[in-house]
Every structure is written in structure tokens, then in C-alpha cells.
PDB file of N, CA and C in Angstrom:
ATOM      1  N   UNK A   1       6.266   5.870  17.786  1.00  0.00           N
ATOM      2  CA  UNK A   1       6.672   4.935  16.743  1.00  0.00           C
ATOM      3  C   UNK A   1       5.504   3.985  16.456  1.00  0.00           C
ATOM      4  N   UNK A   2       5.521   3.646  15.095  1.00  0.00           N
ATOM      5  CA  UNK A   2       3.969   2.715  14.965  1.00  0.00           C
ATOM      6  C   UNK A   2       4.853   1.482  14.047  1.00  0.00           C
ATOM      7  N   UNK A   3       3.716   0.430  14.165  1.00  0.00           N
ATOM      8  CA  UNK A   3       4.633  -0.489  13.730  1.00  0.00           C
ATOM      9  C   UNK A   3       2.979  -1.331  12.842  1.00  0.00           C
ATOM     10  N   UNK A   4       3.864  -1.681  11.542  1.00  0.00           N
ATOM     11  CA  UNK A   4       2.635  -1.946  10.428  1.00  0.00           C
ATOM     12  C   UNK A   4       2.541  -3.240  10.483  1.00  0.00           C
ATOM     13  N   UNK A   5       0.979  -3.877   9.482  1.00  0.00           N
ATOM     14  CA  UNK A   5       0.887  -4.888   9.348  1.00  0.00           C
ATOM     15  C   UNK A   5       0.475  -5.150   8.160  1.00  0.00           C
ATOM     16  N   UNK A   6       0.903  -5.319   7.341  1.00  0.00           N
ATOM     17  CA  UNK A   6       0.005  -5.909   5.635  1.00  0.00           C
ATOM     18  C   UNK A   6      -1.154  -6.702   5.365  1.00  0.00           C
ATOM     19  N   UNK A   7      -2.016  -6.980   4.603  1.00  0.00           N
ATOM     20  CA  UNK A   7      -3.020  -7.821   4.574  1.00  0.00           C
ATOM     21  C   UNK A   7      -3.621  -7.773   3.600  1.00  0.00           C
ATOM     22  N   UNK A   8      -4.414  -8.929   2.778  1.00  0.00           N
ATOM     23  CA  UNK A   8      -4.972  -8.621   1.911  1.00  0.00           C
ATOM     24  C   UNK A   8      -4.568  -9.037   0.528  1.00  0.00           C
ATOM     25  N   UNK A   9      -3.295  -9.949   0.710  1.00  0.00           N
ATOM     26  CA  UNK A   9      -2.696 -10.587  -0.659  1.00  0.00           C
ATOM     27  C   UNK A   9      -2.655 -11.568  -0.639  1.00  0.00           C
ATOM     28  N   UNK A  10      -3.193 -12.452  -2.285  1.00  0.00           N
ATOM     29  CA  UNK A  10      -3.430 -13.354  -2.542  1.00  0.00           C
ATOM     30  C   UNK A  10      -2.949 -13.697  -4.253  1.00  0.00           C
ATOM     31  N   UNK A  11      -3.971 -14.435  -4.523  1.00  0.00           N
ATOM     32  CA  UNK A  11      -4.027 -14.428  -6.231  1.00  0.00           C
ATOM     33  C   UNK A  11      -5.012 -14.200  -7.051  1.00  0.00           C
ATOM     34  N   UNK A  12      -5.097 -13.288  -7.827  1.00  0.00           N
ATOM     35  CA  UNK A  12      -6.325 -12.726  -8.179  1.00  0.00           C
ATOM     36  C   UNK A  12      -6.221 -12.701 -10.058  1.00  0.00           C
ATOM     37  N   UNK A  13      -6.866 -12.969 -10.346  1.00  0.00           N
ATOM     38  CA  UNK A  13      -7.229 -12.969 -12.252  1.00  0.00           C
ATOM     39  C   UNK A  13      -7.016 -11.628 -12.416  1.00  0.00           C
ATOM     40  N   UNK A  14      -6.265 -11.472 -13.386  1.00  0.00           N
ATOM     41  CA  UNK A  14      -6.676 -10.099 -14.327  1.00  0.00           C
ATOM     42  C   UNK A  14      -7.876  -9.706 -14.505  1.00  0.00           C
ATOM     43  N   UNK A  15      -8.139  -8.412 -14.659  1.00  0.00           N
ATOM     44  CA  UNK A  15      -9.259  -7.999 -14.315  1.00  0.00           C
ATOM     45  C   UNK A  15     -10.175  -8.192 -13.050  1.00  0.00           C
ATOM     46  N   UNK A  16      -9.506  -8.523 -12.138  1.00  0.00           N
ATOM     47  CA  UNK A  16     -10.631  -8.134 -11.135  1.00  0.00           C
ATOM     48  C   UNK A  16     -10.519  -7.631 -10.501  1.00  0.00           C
ATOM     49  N   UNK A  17     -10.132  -7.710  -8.539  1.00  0.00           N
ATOM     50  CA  UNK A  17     -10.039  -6.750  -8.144  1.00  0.00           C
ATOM     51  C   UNK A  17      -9.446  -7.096  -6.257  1.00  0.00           C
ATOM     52  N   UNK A  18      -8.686  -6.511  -5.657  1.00  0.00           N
ATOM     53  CA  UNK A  18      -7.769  -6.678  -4.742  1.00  0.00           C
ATOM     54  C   UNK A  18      -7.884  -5.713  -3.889  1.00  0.00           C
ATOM     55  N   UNK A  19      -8.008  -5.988  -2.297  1.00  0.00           N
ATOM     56  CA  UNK A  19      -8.161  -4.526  -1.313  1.00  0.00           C
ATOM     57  C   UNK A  19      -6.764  -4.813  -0.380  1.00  0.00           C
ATOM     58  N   UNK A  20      -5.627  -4.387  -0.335  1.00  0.00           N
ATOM     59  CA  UNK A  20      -4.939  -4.702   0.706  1.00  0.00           C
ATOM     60  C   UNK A  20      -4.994  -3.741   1.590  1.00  0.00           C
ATOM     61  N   UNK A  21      -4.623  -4.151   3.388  1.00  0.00           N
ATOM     62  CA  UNK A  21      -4.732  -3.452   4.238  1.00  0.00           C
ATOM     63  C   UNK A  21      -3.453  -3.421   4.365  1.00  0.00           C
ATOM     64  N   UNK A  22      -3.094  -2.099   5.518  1.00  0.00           N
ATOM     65  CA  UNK A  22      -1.900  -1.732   6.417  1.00  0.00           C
ATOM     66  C   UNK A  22      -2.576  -1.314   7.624  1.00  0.00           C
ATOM     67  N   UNK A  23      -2.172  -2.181   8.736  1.00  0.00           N
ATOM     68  CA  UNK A  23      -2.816  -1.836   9.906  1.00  0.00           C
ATOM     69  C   UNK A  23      -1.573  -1.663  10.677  1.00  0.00           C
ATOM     70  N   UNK A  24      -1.815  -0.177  11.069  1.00  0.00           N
ATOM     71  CA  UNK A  24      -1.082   0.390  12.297  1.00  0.00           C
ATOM     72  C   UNK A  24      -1.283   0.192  13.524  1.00  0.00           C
ATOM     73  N   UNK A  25      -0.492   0.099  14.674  1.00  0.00           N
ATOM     74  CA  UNK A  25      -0.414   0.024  15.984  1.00  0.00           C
ATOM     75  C   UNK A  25       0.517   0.805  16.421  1.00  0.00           C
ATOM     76  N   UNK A  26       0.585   1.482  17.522  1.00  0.00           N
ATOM     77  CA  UNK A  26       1.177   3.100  17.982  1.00  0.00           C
ATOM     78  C   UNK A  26       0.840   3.967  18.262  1.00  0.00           C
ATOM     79  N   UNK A  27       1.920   4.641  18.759  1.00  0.00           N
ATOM     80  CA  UNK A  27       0.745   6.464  19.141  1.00  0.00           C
ATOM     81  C   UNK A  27       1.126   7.617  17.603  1.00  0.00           C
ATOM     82  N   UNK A  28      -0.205   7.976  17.662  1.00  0.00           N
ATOM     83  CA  UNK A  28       0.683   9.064  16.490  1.00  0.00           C
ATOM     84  C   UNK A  28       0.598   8.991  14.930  1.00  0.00           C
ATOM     85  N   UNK A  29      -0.275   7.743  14.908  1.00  0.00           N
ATOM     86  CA  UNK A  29      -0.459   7.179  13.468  1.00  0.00           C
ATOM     87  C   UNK A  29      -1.049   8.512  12.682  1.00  0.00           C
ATOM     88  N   UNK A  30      -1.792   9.009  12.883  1.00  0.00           N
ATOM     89  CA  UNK A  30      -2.368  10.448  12.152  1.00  0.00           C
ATOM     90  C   UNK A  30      -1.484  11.511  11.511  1.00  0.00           C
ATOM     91  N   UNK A  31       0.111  11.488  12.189  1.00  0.00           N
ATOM     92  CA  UNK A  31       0.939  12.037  12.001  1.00  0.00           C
ATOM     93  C   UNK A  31       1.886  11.964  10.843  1.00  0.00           C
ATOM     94  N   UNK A  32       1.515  10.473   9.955  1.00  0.00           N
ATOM     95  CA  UNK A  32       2.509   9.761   9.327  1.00  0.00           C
ATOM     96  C   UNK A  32       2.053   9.568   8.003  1.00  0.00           C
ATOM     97  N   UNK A  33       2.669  10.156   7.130  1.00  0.00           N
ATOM     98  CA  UNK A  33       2.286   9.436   4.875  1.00  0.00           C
ATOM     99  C   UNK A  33       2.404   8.560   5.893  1.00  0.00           C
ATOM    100  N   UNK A  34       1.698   8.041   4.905  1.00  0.00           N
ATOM    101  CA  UNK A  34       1.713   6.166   4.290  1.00  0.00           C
ATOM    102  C   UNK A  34       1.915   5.928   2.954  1.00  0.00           C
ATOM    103  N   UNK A  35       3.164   5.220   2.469  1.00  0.00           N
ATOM    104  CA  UNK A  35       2.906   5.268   0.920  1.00  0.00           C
ATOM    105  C   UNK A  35       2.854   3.658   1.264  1.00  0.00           C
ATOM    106  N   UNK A  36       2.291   3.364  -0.255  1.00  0.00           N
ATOM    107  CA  UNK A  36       2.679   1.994  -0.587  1.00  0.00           C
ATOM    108  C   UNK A  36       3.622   1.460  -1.479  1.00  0.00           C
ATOM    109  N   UNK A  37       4.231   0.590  -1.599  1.00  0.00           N
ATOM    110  CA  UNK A  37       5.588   0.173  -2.598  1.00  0.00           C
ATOM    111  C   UNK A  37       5.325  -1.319  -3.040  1.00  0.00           C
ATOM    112  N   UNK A  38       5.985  -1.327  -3.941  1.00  0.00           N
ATOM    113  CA  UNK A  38       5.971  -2.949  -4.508  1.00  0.00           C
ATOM    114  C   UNK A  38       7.174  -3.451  -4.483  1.00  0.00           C
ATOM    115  N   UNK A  39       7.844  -4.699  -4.348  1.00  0.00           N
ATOM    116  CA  UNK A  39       8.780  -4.852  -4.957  1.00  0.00           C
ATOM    117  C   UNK A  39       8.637  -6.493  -6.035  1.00  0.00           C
ATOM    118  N   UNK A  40       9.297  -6.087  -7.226  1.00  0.00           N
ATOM    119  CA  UNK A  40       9.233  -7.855  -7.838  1.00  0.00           C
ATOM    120  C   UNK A  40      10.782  -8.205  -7.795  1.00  0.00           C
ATOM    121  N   UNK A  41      10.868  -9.750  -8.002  1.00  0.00           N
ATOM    122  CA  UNK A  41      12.146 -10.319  -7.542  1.00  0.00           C
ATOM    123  C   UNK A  41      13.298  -9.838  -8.550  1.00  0.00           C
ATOM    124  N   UNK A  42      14.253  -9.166  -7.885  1.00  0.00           N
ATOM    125  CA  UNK A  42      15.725  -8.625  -8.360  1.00  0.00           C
ATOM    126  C   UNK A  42      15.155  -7.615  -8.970  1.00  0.00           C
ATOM    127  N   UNK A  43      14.425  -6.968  -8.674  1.00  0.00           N
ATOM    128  CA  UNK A  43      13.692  -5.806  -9.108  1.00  0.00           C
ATOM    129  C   UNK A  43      13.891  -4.457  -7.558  1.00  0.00           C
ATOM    130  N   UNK A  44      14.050  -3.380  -7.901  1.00  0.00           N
ATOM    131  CA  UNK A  44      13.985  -2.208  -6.660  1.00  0.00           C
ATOM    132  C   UNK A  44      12.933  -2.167  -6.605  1.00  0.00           C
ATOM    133  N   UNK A  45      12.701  -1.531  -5.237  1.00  0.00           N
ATOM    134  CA  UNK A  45      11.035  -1.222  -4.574  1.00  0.00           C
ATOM    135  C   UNK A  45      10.957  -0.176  -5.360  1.00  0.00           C
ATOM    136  N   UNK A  46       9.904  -0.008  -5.428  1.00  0.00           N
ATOM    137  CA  UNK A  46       8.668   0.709  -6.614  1.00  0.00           C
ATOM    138  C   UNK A  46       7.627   1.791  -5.700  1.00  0.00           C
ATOM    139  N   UNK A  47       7.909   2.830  -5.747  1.00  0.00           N
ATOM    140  CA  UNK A  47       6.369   3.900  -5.187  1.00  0.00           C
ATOM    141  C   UNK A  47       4.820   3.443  -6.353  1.00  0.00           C
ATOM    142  N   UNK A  48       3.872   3.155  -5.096  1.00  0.00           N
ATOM    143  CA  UNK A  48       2.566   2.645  -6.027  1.00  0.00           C
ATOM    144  C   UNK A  48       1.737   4.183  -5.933  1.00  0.00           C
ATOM    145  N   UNK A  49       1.914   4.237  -4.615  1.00  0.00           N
ATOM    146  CA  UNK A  49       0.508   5.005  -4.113  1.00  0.00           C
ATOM    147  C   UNK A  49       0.817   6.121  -2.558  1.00  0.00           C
ATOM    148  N   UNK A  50       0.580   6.932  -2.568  1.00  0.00           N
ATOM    149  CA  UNK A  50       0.736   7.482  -1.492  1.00  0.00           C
ATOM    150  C   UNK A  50      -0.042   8.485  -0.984  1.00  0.00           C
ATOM    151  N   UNK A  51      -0.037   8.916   0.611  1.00  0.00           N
ATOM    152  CA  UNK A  51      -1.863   9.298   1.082  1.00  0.00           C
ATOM    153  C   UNK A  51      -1.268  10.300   2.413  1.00  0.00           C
ATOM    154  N   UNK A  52      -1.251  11.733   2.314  1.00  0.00           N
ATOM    155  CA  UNK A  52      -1.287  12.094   3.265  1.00  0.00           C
ATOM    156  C   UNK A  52      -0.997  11.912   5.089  1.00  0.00           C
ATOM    157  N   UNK A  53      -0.408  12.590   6.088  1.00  0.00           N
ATOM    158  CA  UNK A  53      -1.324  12.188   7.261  1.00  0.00           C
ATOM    159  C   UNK A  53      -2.367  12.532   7.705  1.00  0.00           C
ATOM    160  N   UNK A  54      -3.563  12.893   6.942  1.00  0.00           N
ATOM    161  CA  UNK A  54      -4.555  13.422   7.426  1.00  0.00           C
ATOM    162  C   UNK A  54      -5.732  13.040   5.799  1.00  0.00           C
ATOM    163  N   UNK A  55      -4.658  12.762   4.908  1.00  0.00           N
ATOM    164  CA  UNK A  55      -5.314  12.067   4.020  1.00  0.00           C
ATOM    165  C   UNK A  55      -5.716  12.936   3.045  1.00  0.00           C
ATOM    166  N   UNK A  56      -6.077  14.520   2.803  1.00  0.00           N
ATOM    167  CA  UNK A  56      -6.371  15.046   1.612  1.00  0.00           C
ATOM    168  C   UNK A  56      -5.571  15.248   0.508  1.00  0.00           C
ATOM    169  N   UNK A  57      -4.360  14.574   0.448  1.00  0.00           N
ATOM    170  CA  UNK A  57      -3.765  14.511  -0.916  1.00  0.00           C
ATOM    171  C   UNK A  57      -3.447  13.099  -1.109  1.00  0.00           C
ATOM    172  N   UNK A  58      -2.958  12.557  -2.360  1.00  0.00           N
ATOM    173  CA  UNK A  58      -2.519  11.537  -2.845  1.00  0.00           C
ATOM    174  C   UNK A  58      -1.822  11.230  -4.019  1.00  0.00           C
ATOM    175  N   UNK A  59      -0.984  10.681  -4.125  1.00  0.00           N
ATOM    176  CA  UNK A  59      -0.043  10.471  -5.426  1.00  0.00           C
ATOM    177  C   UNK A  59      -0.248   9.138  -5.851  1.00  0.00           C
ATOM    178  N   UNK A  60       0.049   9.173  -7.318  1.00  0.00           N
ATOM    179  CA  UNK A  60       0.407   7.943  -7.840  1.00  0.00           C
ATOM    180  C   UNK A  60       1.170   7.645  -8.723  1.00  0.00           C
ATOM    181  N   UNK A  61       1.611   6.216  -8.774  1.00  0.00           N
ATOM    182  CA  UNK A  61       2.981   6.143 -10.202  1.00  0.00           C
ATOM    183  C   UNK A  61       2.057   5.995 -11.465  1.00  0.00           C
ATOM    184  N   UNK A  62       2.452   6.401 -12.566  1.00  0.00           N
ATOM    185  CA  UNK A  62       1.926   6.402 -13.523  1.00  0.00           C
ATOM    186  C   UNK A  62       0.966   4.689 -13.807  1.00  0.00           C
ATOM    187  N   UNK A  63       2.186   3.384 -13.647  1.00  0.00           N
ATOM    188  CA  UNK A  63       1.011   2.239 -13.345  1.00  0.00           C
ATOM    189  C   UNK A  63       0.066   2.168 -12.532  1.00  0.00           C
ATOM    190  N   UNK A  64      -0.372   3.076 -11.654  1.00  0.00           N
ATOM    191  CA  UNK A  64      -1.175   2.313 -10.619  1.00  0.00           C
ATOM    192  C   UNK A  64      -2.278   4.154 -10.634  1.00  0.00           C
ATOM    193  N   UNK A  65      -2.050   4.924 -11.226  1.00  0.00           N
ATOM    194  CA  UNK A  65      -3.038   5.695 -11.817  1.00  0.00           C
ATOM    195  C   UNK A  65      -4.274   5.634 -12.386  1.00  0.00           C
ATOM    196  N   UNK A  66      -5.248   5.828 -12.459  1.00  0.00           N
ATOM    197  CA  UNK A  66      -6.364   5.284 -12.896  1.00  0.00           C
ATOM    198  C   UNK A  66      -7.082   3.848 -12.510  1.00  0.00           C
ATOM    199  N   UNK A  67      -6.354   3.057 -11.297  1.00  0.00           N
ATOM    200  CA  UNK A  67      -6.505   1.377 -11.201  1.00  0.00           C
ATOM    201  C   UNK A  67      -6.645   1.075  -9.686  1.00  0.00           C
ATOM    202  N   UNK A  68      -5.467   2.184  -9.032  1.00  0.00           N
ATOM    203  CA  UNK A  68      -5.551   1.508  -7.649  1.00  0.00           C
ATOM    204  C   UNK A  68      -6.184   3.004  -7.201  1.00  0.00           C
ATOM    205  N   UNK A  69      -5.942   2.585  -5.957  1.00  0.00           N
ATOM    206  CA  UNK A  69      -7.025   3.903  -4.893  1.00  0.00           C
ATOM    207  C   UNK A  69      -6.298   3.217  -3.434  1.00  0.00           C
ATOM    208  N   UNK A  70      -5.723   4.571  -3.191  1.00  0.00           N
ATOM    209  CA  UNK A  70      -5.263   4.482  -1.816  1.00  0.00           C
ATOM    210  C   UNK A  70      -5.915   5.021  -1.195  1.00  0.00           C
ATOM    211  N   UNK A  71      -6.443   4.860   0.342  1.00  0.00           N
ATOM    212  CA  UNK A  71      -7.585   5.580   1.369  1.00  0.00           C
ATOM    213  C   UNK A  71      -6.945   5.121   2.805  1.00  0.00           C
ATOM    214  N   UNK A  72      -7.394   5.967   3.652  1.00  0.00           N
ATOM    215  CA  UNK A  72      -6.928   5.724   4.853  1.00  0.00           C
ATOM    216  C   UNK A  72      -8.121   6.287   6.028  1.00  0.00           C
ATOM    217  N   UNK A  73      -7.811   5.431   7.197  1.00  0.00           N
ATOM    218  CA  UNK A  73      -9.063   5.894   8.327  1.00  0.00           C
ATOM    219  C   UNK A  73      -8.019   6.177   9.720  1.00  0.00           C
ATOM    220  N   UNK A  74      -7.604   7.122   9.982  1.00  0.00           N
ATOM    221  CA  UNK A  74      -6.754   7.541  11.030  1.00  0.00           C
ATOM    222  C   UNK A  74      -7.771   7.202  12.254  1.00  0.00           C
ATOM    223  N   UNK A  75      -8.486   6.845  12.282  1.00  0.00           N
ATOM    224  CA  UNK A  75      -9.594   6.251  13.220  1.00  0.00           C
ATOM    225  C   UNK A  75      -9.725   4.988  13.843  1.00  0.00           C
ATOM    226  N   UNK A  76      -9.397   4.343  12.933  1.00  0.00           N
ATOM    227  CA  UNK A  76      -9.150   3.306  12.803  1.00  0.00           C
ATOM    228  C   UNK A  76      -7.252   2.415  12.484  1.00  0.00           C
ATOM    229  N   UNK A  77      -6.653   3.503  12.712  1.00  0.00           N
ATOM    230  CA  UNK A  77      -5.139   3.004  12.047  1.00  0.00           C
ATOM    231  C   UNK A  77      -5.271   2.122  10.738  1.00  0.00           C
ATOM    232  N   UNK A  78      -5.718   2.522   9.672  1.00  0.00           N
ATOM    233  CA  UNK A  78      -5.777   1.402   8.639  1.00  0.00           C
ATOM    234  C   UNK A  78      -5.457   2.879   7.294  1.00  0.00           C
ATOM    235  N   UNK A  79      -4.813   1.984   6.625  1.00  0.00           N
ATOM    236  CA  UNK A  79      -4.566   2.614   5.032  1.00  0.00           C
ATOM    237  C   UNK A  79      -5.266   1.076   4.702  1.00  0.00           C
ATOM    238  N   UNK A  80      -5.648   1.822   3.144  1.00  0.00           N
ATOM    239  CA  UNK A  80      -5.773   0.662   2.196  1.00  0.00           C
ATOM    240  C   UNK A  80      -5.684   0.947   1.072  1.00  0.00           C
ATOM    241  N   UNK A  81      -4.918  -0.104  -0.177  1.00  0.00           N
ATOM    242  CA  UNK A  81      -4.686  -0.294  -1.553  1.00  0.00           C
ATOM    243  C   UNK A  81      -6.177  -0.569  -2.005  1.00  0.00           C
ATOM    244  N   UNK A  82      -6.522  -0.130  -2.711  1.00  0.00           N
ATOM    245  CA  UNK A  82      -7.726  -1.066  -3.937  1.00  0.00           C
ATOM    246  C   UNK A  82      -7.454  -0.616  -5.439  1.00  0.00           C
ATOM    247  N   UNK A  83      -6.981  -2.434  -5.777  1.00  0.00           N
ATOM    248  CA  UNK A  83      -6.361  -2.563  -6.773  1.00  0.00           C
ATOM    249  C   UNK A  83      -7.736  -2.892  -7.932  1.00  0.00           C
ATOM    250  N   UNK A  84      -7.984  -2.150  -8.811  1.00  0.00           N
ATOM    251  CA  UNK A  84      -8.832  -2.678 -10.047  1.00  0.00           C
ATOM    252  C   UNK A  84      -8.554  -3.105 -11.443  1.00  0.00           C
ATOM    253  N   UNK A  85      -8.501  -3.869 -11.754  1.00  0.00           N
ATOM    254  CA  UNK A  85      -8.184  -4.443 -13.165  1.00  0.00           C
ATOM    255  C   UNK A  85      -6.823  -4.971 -12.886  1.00  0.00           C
ATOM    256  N   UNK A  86      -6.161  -5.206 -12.152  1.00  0.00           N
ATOM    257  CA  UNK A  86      -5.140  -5.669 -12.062  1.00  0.00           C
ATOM    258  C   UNK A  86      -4.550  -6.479 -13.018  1.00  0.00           C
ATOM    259  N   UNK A  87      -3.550  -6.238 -13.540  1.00  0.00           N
ATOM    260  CA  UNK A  87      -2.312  -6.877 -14.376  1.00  0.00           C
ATOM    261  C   UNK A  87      -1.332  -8.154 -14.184  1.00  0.00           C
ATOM    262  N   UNK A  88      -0.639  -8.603 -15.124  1.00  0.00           N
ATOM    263  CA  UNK A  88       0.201  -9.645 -14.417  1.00  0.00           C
ATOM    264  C   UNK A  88       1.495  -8.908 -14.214  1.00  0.00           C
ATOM    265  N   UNK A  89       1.826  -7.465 -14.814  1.00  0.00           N
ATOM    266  CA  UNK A  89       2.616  -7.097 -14.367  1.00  0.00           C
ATOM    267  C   UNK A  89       2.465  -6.595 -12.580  1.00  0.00           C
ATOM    268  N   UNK A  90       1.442  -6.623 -12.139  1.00  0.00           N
ATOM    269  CA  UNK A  90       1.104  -5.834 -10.615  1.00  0.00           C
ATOM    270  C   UNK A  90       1.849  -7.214  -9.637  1.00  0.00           C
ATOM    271  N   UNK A  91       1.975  -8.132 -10.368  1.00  0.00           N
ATOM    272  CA  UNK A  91       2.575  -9.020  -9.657  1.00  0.00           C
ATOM    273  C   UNK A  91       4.090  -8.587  -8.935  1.00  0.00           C
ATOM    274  N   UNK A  92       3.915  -9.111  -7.581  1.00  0.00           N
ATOM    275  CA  UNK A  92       4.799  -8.254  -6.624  1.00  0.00           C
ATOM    276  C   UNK A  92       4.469  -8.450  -5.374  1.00  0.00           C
ATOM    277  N   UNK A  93       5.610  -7.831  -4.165  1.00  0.00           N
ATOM    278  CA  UNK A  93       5.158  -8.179  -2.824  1.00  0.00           C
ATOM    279  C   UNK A  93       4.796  -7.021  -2.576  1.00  0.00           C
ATOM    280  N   UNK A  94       3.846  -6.362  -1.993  1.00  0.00           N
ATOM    281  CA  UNK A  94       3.649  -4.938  -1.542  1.00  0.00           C
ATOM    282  C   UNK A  94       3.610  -4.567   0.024  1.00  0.00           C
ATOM    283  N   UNK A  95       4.401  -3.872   0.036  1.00  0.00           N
ATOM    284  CA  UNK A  95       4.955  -2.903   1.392  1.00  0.00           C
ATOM    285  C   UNK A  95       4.051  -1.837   1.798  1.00  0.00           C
ATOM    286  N   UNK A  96       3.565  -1.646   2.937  1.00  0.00           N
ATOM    287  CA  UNK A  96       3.448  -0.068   2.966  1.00  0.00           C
ATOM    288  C   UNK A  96       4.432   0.585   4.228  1.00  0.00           C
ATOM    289  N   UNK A  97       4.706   1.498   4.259  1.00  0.00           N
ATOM    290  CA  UNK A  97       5.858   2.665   4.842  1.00  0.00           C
ATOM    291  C   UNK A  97       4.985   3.586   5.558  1.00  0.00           C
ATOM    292  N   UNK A  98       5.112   3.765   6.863  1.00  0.00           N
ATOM    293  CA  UNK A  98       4.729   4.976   7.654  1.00  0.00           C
ATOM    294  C   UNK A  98       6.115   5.985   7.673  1.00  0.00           C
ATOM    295  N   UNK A  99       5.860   7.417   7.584  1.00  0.00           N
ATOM    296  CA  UNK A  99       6.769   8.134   7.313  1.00  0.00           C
ATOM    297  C   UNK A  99       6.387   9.759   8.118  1.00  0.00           C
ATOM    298  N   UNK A 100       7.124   9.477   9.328  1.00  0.00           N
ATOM    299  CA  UNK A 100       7.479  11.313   9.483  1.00  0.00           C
ATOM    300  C   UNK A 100       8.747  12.277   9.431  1.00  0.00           C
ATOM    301  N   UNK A 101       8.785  13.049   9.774  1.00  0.00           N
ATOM    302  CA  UNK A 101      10.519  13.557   9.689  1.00  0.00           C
ATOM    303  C   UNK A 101      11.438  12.846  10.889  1.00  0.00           C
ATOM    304  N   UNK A 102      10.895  12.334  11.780  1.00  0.00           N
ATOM    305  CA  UNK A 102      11.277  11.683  12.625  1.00  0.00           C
ATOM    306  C   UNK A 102      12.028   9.948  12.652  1.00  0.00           C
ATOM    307  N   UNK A 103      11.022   9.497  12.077  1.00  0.00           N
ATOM    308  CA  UNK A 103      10.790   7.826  12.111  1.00  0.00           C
ATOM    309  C   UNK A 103      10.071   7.527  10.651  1.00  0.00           C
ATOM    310  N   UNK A 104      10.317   6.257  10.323  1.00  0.00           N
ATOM    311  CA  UNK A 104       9.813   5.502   9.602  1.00  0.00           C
ATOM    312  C   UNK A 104       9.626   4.160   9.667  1.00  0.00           C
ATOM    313  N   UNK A 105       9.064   3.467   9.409  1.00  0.00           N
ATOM    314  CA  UNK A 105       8.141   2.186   9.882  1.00  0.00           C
ATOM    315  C   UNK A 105       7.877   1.101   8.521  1.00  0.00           C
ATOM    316  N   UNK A 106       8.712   0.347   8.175  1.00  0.00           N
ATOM    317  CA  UNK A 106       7.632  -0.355   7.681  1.00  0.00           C
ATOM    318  C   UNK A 106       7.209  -1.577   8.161  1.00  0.00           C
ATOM    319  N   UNK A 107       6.130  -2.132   6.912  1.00  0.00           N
ATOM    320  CA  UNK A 107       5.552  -3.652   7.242  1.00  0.00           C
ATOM    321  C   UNK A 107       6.623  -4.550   6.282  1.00  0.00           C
ATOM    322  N   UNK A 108       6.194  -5.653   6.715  1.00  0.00           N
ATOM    323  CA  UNK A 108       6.820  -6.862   6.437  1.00  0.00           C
ATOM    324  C   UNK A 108       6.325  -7.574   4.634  1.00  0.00           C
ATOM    325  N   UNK A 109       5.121  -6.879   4.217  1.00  0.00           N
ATOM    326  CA  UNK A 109       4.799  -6.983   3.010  1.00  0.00           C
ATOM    327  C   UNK A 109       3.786  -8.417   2.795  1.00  0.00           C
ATOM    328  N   UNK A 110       3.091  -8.236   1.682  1.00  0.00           N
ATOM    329  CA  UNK A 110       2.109  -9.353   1.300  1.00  0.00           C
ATOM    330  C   UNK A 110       2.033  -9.338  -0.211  1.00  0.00           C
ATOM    331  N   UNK A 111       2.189 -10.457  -0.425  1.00  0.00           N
ATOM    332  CA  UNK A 111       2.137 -11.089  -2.298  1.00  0.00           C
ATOM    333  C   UNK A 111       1.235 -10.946  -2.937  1.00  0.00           C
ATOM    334  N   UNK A 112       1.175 -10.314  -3.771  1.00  0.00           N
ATOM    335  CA  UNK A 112       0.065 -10.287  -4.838  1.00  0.00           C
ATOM    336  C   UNK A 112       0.543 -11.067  -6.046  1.00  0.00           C
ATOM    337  N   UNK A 113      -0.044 -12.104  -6.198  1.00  0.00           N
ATOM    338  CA  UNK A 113      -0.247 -12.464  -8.084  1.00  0.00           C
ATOM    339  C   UNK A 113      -1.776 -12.437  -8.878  1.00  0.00           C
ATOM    340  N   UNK A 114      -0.963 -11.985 -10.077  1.00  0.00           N
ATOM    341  CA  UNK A 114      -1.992 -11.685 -10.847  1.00  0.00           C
ATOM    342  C   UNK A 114      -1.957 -12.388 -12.216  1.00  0.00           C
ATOM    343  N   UNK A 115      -2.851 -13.559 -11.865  1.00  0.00           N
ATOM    344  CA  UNK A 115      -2.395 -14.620 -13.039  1.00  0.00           C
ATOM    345  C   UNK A 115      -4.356 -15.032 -13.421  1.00  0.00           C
ATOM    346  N   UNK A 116      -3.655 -15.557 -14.506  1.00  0.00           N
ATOM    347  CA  UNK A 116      -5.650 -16.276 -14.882  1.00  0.00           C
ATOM    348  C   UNK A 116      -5.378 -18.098 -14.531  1.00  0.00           C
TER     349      UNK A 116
END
């Protein structure tokens, strides 16, 4: 079982640019997607981004296509978001989810606003 940590949210201008982390602790992290999710208030969680356990594939929601970049270092237990050009719609708390057929894990989440 691994257990996450978020990092990496703040407030950032449109147009620029945002790296959040998910740092794992556990055995087994190599074993597990990682997606990332958003949620905004009275709003459902949202799929942003999602990355393999071993990392050669990746998905994205149509917003976060062309903008963000999910990557991960099973070496290191770390996924990461990198958000570019960011929007005021990207405004949101973002989650990431460890996921096997077994268990699932998430973090506790970190705020992003995206205001000028």
C-alpha cells in the first residue's frame, strides 16, 4: 500500500506555468497508474492526466491536452503535473490517485489558482 503526498500549488497568472508533485511512500509504487484529478467547489472530480505504472503510456482530458504533461520517476516515487499556459478555468484543488487492481491511494490534494 503507498500512501501520497501533493505539492506544488499555489497561485500562478495565466499564462505561465505550474509543476505539481505526488510523492509516494510504500512498497510497490512501480506497480500503480497514477492519474491526476481536479476538483472545483460543488463541482465532481475531474480526470486531468494519467501515466502508466511503468510510465509508457498516458492520457489526457481534452482540457489539459496540449498544456499539461504528466511524468513520473518510479525511482524516485514521484509523478508530476506540468501545467503550461494555465487558465482561470484550471482553477481547482488537484488530487493524484495511485491505482492497482488491488488498492487505491489517494493524496489529500493542493490548490491551484489561476488568476492575474
Amino acid at each position: 500500500q503507498v500512501h501520497l503526498v501533493e505539492s506544488g500549488g499555489g497561485t500562478v497568472q495565466p499564462g505561465g506555468s505550474l509543476r505539481l508533485s505526488c510523492a509516494a511512500s510504500g512498497f510497490g509504487f512501480s506497480d500503480y497508474t497514477v492519474t491526476w484529478y481536479r476538483q472545483r467547489p460543488g463541482e465532481e472530480r475531474e480526470l486531468v492526466a494519467q501515466i502508466s505504472a511503468v510510465g509508457r503510456s498516458t492520457l489526457y482530458s481534452d482540457p489539459a491536452r496540449g498544456r499539461f504533461t504528466v511524468s513520473r520517476d518510479n525511482t524516485k516515487n514521484m509523478v508530476w503535473l506540468q501545467m503550461v499556459n494555465p487558465k482561470p478555468e484550471d482553477t481547482a484543488v488537484y488530487l493524484c490517485q495511485a491505482r492497482t487492481g488491488l488498492d487505491t491511494a489517494w493524496g489529500q490534494g493542493t490548490q491551484v489558482t489561476v488568476s492575474s
